[in-house]
Protein backbone atom coordinates (compact mmCIF):
# COMPACT_ATOMS: atom_id res chain seq x y z
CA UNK A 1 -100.89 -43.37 -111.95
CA UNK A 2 -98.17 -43.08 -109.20
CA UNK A 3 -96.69 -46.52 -108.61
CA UNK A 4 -94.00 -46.99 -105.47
CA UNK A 5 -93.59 -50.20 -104.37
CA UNK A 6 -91.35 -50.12 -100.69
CA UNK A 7 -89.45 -52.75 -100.13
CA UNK A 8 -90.14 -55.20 -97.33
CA UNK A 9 -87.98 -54.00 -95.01
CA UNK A 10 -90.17 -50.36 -94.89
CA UNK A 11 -93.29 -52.71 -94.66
CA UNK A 12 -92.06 -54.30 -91.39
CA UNK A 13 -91.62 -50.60 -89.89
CA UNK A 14 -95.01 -50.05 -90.85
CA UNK A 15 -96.35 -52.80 -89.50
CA UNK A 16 -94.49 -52.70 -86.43
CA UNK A 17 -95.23 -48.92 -85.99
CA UNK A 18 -99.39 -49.96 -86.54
CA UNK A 19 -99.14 -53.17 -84.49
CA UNK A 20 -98.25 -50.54 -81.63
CA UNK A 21 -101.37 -48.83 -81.62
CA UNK A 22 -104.83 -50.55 -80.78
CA UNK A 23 -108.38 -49.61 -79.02
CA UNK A 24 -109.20 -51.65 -76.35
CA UNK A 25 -112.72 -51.05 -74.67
CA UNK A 26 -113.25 -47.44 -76.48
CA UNK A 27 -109.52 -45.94 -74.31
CA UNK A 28 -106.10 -46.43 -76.78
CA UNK A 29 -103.15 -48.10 -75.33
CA UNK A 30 -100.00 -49.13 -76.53
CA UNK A 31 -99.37 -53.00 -77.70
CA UNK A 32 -96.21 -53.69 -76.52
CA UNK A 33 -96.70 -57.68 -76.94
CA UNK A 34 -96.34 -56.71 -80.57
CA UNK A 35 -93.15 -55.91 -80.39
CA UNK A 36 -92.62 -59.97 -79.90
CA UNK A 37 -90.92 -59.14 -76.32
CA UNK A 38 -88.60 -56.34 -77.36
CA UNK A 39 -88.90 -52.99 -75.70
CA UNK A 40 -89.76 -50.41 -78.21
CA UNK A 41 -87.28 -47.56 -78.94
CA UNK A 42 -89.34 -44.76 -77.04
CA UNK A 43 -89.54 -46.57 -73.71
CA UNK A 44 -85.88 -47.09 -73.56
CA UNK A 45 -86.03 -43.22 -72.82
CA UNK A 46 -85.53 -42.23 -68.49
CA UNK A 47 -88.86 -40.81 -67.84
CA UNK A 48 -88.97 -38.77 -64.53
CA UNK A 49 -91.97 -37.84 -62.69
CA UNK A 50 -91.95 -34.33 -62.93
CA UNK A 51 -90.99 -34.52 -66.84
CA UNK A 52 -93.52 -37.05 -68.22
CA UNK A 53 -96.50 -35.72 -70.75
CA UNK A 54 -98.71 -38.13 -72.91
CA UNK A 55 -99.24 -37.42 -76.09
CA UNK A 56 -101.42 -38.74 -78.74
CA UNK A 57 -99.74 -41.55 -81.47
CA UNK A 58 -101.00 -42.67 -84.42
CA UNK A 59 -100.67 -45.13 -87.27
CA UNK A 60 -98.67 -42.67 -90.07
CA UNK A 61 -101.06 -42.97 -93.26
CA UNK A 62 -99.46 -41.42 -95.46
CA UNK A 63 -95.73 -43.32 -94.72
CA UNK A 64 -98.71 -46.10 -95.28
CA UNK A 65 -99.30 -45.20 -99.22
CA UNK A 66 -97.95 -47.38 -102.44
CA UNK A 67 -99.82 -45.86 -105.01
CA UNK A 68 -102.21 -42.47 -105.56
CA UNK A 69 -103.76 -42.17 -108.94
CA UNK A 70 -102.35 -38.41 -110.54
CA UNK A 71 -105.66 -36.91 -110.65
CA UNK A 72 -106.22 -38.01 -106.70
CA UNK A 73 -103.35 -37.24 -105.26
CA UNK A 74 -104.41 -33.13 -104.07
CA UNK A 75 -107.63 -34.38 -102.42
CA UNK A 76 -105.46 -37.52 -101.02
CA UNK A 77 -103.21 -34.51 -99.41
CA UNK A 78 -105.78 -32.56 -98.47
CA UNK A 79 -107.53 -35.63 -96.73
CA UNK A 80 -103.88 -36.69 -95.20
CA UNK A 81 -103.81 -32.69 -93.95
CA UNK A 82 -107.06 -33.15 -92.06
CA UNK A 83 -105.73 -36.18 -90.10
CA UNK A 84 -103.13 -34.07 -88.86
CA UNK A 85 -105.46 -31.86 -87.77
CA UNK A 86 -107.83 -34.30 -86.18
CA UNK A 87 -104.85 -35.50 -84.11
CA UNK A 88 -103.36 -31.77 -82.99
CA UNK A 89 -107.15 -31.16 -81.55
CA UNK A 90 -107.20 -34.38 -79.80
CA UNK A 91 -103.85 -33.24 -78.37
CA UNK A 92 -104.95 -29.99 -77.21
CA UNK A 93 -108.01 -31.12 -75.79
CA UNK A 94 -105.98 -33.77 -73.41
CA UNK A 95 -103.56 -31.43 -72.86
CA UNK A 96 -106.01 -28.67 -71.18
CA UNK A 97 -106.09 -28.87 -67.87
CA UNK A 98 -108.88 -30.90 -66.08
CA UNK A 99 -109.48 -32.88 -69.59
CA UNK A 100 -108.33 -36.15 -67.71
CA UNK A 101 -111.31 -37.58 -67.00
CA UNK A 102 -112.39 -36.91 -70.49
CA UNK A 103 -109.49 -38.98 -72.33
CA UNK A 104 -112.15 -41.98 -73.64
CA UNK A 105 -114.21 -39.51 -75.02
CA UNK A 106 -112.01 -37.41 -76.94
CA UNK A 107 -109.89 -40.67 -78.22
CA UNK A 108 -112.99 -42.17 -79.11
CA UNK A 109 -114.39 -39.15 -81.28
CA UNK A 110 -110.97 -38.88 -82.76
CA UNK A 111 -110.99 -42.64 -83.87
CA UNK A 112 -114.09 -41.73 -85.48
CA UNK A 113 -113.26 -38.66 -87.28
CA UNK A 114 -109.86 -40.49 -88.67
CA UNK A 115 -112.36 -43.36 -89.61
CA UNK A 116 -114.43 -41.05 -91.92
CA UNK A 117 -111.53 -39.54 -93.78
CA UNK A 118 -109.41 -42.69 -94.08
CA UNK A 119 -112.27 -43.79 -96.00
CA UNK A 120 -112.25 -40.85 -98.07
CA UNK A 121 -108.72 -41.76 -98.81
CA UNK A 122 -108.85 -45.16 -99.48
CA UNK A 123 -111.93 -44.23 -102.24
CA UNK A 124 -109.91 -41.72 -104.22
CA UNK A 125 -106.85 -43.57 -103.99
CA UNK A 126 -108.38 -47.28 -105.01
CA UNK A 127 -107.03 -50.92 -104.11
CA UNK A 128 -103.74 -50.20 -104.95
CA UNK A 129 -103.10 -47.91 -102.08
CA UNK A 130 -101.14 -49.99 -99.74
CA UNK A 131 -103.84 -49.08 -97.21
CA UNK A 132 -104.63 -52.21 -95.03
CA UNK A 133 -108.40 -53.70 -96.03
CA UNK A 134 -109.41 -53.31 -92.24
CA UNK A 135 -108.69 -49.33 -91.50
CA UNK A 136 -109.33 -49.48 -87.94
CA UNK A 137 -105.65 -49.83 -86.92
CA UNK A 138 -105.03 -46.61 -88.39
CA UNK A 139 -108.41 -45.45 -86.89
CA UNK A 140 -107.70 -46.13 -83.63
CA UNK A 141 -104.99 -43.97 -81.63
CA UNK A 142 -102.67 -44.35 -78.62
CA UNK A 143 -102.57 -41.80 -75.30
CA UNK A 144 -98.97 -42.64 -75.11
CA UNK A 145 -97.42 -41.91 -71.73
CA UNK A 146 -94.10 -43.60 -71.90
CA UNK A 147 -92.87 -40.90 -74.20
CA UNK A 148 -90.98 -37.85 -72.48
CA UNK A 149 -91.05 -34.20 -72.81
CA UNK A 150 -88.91 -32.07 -70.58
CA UNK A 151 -89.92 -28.82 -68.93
CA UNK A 152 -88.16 -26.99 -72.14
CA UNK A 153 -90.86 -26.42 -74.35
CA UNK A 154 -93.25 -26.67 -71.08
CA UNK A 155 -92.37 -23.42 -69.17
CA UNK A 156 -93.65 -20.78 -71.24
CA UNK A 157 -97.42 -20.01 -72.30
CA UNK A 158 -98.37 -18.98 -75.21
CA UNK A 159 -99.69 -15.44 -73.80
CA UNK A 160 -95.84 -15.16 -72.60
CA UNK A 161 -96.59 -15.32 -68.73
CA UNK A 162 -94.96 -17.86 -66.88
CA UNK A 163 -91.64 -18.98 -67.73
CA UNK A 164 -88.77 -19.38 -65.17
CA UNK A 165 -84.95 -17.31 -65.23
CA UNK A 166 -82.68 -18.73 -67.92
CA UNK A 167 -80.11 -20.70 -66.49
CA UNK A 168 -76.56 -18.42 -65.87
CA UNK A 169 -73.92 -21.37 -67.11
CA UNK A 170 -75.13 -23.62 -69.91
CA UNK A 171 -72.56 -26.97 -68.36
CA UNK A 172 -73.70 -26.59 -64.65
CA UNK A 173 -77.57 -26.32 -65.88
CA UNK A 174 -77.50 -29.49 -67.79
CA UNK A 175 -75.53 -31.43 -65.04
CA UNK A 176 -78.41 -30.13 -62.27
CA UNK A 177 -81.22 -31.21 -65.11
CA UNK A 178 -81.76 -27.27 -65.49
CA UNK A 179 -81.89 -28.10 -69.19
CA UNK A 180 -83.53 -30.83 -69.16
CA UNK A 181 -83.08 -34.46 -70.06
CA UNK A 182 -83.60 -33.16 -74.18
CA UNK A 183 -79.80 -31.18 -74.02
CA UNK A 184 -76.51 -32.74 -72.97
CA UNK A 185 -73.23 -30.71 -73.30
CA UNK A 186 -71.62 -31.57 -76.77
CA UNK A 187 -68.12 -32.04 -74.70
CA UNK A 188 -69.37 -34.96 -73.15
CA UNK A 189 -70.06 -36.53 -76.60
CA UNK A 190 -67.32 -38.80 -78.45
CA UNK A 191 -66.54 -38.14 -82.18
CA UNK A 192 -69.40 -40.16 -83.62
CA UNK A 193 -68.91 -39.32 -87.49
CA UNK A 194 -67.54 -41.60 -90.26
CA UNK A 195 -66.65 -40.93 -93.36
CA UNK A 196 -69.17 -42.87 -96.32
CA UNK A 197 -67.85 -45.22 -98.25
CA UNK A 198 -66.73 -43.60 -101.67
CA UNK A 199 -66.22 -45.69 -104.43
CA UNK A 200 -65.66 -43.07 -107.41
CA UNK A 201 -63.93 -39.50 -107.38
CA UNK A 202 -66.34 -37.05 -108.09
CA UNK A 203 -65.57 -35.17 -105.05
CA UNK A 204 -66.58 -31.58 -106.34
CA UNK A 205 -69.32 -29.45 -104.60
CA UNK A 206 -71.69 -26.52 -105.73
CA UNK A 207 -72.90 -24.00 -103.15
CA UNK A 208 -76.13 -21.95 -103.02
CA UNK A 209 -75.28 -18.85 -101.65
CA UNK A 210 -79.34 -18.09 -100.62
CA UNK A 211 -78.57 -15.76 -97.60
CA UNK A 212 -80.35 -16.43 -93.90
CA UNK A 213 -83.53 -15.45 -94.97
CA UNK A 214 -82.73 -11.59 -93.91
CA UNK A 215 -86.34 -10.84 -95.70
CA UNK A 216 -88.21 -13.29 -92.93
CA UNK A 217 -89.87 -15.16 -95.28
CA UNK A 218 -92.18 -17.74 -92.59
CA UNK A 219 -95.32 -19.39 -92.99
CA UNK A 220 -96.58 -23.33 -91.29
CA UNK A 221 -97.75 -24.38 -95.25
CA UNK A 222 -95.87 -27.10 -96.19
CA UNK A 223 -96.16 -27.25 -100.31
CA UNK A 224 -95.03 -30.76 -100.94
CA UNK A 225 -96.67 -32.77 -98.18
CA UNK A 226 -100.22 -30.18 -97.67
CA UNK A 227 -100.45 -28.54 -101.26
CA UNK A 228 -103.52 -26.06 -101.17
CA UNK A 229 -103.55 -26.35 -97.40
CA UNK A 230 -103.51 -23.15 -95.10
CA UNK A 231 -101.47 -24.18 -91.85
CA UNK A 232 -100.30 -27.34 -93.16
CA UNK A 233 -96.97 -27.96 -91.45
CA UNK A 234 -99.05 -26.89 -87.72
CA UNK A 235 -95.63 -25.17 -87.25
CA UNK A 236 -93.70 -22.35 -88.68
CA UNK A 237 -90.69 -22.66 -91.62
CA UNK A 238 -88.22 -20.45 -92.71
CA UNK A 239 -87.39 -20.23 -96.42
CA UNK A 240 -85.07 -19.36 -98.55
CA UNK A 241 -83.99 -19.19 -102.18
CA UNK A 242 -87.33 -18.80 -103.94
CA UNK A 243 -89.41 -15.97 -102.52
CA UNK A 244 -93.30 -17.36 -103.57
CA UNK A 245 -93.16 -20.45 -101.70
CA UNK A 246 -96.43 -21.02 -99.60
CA UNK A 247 -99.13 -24.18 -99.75
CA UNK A 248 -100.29 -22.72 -102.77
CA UNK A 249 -97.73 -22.35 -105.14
CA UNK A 250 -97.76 -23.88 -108.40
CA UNK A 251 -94.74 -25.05 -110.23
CA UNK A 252 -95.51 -22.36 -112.52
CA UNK A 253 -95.68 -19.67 -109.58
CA UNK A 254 -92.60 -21.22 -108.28
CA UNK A 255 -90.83 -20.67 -111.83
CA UNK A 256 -91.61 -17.06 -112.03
CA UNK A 257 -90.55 -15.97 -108.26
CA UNK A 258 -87.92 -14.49 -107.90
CA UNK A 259 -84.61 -15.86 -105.10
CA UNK A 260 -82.69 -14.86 -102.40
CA UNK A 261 -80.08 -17.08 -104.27
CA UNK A 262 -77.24 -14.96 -106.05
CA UNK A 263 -76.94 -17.73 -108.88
CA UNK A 264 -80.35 -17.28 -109.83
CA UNK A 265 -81.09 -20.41 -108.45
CA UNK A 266 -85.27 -20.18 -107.77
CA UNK A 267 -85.05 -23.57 -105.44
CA UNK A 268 -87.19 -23.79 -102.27
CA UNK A 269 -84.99 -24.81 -99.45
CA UNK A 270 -86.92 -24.62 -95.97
CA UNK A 271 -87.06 -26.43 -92.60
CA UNK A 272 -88.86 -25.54 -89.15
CA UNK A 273 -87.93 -22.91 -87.01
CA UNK A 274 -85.33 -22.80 -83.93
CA UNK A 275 -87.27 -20.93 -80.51
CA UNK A 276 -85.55 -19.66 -77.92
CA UNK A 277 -87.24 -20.15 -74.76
CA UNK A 278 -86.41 -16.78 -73.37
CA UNK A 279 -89.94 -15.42 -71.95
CA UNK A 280 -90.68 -13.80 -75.39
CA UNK A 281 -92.90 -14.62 -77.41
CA UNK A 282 -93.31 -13.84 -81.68
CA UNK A 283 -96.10 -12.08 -83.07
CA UNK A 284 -97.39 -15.75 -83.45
CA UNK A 285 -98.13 -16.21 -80.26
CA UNK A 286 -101.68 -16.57 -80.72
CA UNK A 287 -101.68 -17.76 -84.32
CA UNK A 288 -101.78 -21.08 -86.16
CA UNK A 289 -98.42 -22.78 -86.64
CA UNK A 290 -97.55 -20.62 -83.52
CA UNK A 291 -98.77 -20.05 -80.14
CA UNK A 292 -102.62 -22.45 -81.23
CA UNK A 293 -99.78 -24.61 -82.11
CA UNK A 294 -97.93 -24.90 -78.94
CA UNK A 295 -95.09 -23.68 -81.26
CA UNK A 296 -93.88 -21.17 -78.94
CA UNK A 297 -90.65 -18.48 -77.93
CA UNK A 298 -88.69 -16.37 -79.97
CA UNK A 299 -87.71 -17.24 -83.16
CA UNK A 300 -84.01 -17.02 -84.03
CA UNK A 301 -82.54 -16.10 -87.30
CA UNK A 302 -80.14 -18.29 -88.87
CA UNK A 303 -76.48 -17.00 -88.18
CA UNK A 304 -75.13 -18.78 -91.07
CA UNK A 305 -77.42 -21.13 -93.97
CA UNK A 306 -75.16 -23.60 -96.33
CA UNK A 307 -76.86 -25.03 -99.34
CA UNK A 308 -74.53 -27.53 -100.55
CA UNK A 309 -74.64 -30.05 -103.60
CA UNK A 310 -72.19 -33.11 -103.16
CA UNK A 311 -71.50 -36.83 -104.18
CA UNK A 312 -72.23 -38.69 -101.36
CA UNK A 313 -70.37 -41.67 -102.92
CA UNK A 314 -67.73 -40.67 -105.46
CA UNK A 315 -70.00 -41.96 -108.27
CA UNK A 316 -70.36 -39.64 -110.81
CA UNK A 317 -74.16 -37.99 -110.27
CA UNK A 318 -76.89 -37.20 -113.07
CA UNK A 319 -78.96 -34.26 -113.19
CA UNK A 320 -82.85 -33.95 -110.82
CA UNK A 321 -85.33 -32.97 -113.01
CA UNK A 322 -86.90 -29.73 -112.59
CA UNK A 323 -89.57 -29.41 -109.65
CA UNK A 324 -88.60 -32.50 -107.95
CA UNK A 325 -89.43 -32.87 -104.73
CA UNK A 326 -87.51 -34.14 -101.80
CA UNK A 327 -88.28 -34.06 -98.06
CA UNK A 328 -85.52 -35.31 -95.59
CA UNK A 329 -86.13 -36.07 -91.82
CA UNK A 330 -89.63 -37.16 -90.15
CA UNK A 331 -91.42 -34.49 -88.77
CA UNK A 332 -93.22 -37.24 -87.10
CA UNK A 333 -90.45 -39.13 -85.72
CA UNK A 334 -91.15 -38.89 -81.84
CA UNK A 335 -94.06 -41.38 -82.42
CA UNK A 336 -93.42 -42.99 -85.88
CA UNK A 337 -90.06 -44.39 -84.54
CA UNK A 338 -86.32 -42.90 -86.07
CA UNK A 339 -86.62 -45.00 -89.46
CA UNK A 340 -86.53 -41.98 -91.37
CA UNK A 341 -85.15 -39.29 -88.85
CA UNK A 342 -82.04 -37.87 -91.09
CA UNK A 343 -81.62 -34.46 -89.44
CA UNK A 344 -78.93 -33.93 -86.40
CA UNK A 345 -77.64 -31.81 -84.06
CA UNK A 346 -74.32 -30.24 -83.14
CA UNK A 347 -71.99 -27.06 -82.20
CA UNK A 348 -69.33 -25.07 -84.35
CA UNK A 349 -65.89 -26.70 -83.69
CA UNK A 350 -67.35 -30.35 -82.91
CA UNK A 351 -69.35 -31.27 -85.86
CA UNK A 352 -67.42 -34.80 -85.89
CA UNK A 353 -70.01 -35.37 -82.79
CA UNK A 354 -73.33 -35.24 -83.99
CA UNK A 355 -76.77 -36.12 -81.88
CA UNK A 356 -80.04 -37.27 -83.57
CA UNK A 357 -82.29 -36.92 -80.64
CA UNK A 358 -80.88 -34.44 -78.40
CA UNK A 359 -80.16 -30.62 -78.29
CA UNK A 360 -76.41 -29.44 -78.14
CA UNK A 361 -75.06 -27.31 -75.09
CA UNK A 362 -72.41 -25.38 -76.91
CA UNK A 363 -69.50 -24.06 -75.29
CA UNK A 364 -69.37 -19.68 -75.27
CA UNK A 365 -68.66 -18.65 -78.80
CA UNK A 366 -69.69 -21.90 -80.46
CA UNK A 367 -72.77 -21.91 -82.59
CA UNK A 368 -76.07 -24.31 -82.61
CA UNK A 369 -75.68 -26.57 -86.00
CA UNK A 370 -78.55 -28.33 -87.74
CA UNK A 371 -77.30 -30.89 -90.48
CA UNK A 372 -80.01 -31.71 -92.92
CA UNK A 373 -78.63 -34.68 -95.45
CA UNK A 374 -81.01 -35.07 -98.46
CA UNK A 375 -81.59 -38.46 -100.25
CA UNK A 376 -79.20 -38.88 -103.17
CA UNK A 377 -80.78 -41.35 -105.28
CA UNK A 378 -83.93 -40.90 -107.53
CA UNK A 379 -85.92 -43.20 -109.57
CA UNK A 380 -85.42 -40.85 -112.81
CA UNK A 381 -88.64 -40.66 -113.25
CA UNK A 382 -90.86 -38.92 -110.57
CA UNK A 383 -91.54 -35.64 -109.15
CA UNK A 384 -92.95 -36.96 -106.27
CA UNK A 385 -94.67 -40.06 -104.75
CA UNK A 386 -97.90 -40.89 -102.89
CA UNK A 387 -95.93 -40.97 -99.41
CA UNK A 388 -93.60 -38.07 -100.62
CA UNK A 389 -90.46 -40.36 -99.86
CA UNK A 390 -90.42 -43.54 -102.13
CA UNK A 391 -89.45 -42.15 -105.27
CA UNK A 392 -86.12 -41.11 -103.84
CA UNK A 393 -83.85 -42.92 -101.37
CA UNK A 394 -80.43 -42.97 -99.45
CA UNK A 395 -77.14 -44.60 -101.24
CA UNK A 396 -75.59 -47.71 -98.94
CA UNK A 397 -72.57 -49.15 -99.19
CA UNK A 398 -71.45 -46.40 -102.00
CA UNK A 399 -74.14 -47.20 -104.62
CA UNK A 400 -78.22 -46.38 -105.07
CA UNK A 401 -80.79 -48.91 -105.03
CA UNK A 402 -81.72 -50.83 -108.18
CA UNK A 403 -83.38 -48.55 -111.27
CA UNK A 404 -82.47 -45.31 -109.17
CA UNK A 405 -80.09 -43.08 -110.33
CA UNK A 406 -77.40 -41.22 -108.62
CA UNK A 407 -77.76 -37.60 -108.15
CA UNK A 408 -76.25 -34.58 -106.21
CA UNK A 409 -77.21 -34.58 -102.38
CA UNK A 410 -78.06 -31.72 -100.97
CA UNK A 411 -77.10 -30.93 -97.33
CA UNK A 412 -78.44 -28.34 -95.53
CA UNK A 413 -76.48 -26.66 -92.55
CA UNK A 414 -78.20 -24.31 -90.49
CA UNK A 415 -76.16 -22.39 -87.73
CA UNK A 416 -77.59 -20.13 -84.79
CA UNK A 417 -76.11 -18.04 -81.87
CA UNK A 418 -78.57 -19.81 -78.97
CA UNK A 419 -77.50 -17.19 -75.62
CA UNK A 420 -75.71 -19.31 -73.54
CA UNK A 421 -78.02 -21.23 -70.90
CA UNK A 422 -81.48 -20.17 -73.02
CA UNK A 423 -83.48 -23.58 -73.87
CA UNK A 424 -84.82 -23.59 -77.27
CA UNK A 425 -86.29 -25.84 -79.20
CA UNK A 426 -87.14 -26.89 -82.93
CA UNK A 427 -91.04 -26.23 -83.95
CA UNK A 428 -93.06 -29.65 -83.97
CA UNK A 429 -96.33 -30.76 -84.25
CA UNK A 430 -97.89 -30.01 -81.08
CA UNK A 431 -98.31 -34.04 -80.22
CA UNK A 432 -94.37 -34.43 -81.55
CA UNK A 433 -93.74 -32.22 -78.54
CA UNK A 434 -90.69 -30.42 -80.16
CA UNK A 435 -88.40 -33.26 -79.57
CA UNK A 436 -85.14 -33.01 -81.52
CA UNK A 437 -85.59 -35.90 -83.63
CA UNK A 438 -88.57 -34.48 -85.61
CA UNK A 439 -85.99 -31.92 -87.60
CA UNK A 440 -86.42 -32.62 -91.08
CA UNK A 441 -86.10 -30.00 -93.94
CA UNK A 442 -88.15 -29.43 -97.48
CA UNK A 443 -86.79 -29.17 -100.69
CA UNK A 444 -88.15 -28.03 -104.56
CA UNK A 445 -85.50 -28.06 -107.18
CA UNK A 446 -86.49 -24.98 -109.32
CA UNK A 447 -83.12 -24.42 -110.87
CA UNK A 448 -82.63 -23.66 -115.06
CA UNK A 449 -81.37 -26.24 -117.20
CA UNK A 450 -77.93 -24.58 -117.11
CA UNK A 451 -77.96 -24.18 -113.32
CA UNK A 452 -78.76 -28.32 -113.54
CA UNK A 453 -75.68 -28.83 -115.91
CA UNK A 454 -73.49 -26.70 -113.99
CA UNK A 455 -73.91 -28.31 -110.28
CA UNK A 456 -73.14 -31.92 -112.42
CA UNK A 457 -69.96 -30.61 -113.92
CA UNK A 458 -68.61 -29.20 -111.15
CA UNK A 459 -69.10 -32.75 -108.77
CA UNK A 460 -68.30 -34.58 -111.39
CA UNK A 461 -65.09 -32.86 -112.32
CA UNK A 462 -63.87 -32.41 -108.68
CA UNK A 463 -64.17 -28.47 -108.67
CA UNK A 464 -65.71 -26.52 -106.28
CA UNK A 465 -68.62 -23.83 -107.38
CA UNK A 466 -70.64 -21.26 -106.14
């Protein structure tokens, strides 16, 4: 059996995160008086008239699960996977036009399709789960208006009509809102960075060199969270390093792949795409993960991928184990709350200013940067956990939590040339409404034994590899 006990503090975002979504009189609102009189982080955001969208927020199950027994945990994921979809066909069907008047009836047949499966779940995964006795706070769903979506992601149809000229100069757009309120010019942000605390001096580093994924490996599985699920992500990720990786792949199909990595390392490193928002449209445009999505635009190639092993403390690191998992970022974020939103945003030349929930405007010859810092602690013992998070976790004040070890963190820096003035945006559930803090990135340590012992050495002994 998988046992992960979160700490109190992760309980109280729970709780406060389910306490803000009840069903009064059949129609979902949001609780604020459970916030005990403090305004919750999304409505701090400046909604404008012509830029405000509801979307549909629910009570994270999975974030909510302690403990899955082993031989439970694929139809536990597979259950988990159908809430997601539950809640992306709610979405669409408020989003369509005239479905207005229809809002109580599609929240209401949505709180009783989550209803059927969260029972399903909380039968294969037994009274340890964590899940709450009464299930109808998770049931039960929010229309939630006070969160914002700019016209970025709004302009373009999946079909590729519509759209509206791409601004000429990237600065004078965003100060005229032709942006929107999601971008602000990374000029106009102060140096934000500081350096962790260190406490040891194993200040090496081993590099990945895994290319930009030249071969276009994309699919919307996502193996750890959705194993065995077709479309599990609802949006599309690029890959690379191993080339098998799908919803289906085994650790054993994952160990016999071969890599885009020229160390031999057979690791699956993947996060969602980057769209521009250009007029074009992908060969998705009509697919799942894609266009039925909402997950549209072009889809830019990486101009530069860094897969980078570090200490994040100084302390000397251990080994992972092979085919451990680790997931950094919340794809969920816009509604969950930033608890666990990791990922951030920046431009070549001013990485010492980095923005969690807004996209860069980057000066002419500066590059779009995604930073993707993994957890660097693990319990030594796991592979995985029922929530996918729990059996890893981030050092604080230079040292892991108690029983977990430290080992190498990966980072994962993702660069782009975005045409200067073209929105884009980062591919989202379609209720997460592409909103730059739900980045987040994917990881499956498939390297050899020697591969293992070799990124160890090198941190350890202050060299730098690959």
């Amino acid at each position: 059996m998988r046992i992960h006990k979160r700490d109190k503090a992760r309980r109280r975002v729970f709780a406060l995160l389910l306490a803000g979504v009840v069903a009064v009189s059949g129609a979902s609102v949001l609780a604020a008086a459970a916030f005990a009189g403090q305004r919750p982080w999304w409505s701090q955001q400046q909604a404008g008239a012509n830029g405000q969208v509801g979307t549909v927020a629910c009570g994270d199950v999975g974030e909510a699960l302690d403990t899955v027994p082993e031989a439970a945990q694929p139809d536990v994921d597979r259950d988990l996977a159908d809430l997601d979809v539950q809640v992306a066909d709610a979405y669409r069907s408020l989003a369509e036009p005239g479905a207005g008047g229809g809002e109580q009836r599609v929240m209401g047949a949505l709180a009783q399709k989550r209803s059927a499966t969260l029972q399903k779940i909380a039968a294969n995964a037994g009274p340890d789960s964590g899940l709450p006795k009464d299930l109808s706070g998770l049931a039960n769903c929010a229309v939630r208006r006070d969160l914002v979506v700019d016209a970025s992601a709004r302009d373009f149809s999946a079909d590729g009509r519509g759209g509206t000229t791409p601004d000429k100069n990237a600065a004078s757009a965003a100060k005229s809102g032709g942006l929107g309120r999601s971008f602000v010019d990374i000029r106009s942000v102060a140096p934000n960075t500081a350096k962790p605390a260190r406490t040891g001096n194993a200040n090496g580093t081993f590099t990945s060199q895994c290319g930009r994924n030249e071969n276009r490996h994309l699919n919307p599985d996502n193996v750890i969270v959705a194993p065995g699920v077709s479309n599990g992500a609802h949006h599309m990720h690029d890959y690379v390093g191993n080339k098998d990786t799908d919803g289906f792949s085994s650790n054993n199909k994952l160990a016999g792949a071969g890599t885009t990595c020229t160390n031999g390392d057979q690791s699956a490193y993947y996060w969602p795409v980057l769209r521009v928002l250009d007029g074009t449209n992908e060969k998705d445009a009509k697919a799942p993960g894609g266009g039925k999505d909402r997950n549209i635009g072009r889809i830019l190639q990486p101009a530069e991928v860094g897969i980078t092993y570090t200490s994040a403390t100084g302390n000397k690191v251990q080994p992972m184990t092979r085919f451990l998992r680790i997931v950094t970022g919340d794809a969920k974020a816009l509604t969950n709350g930033p608890a666990n939103a990791h990922a951030s945003w920046s431009c070549t030349g001013f990485e010492d200013r980095q923005l969690a929930d807004k996209y860069p405007i980057c000066p002419s010859g500066s590059r779009v940067v995604r930073t993707l810092k993994f957890p660097d602690c693990w319990d030594g013992k796991n592979i995985d956990s029922a929530n996918h998070r729990t059996h890893t976790a981030f050092s604080k004040n230079g040292s892991c939590p108690k029983n977990f070890r430290a080992i190498p963190q990966l980072t994962e820096r993702v660069a782009y040339d975005v045409p200067t003035g073209v929105r884009f945006a980062v591919d989202s559930f379609p209720e997460q409404l592409h909103n730059p803090i739900t980045d987040h990135g994917d990881f499956i340590n498939v390297m050899s034994r020697n591969l293992l012992d070799q990124v160890v050495s090198c941190i350890n002994e202050g060299r730098r590899c690959g």
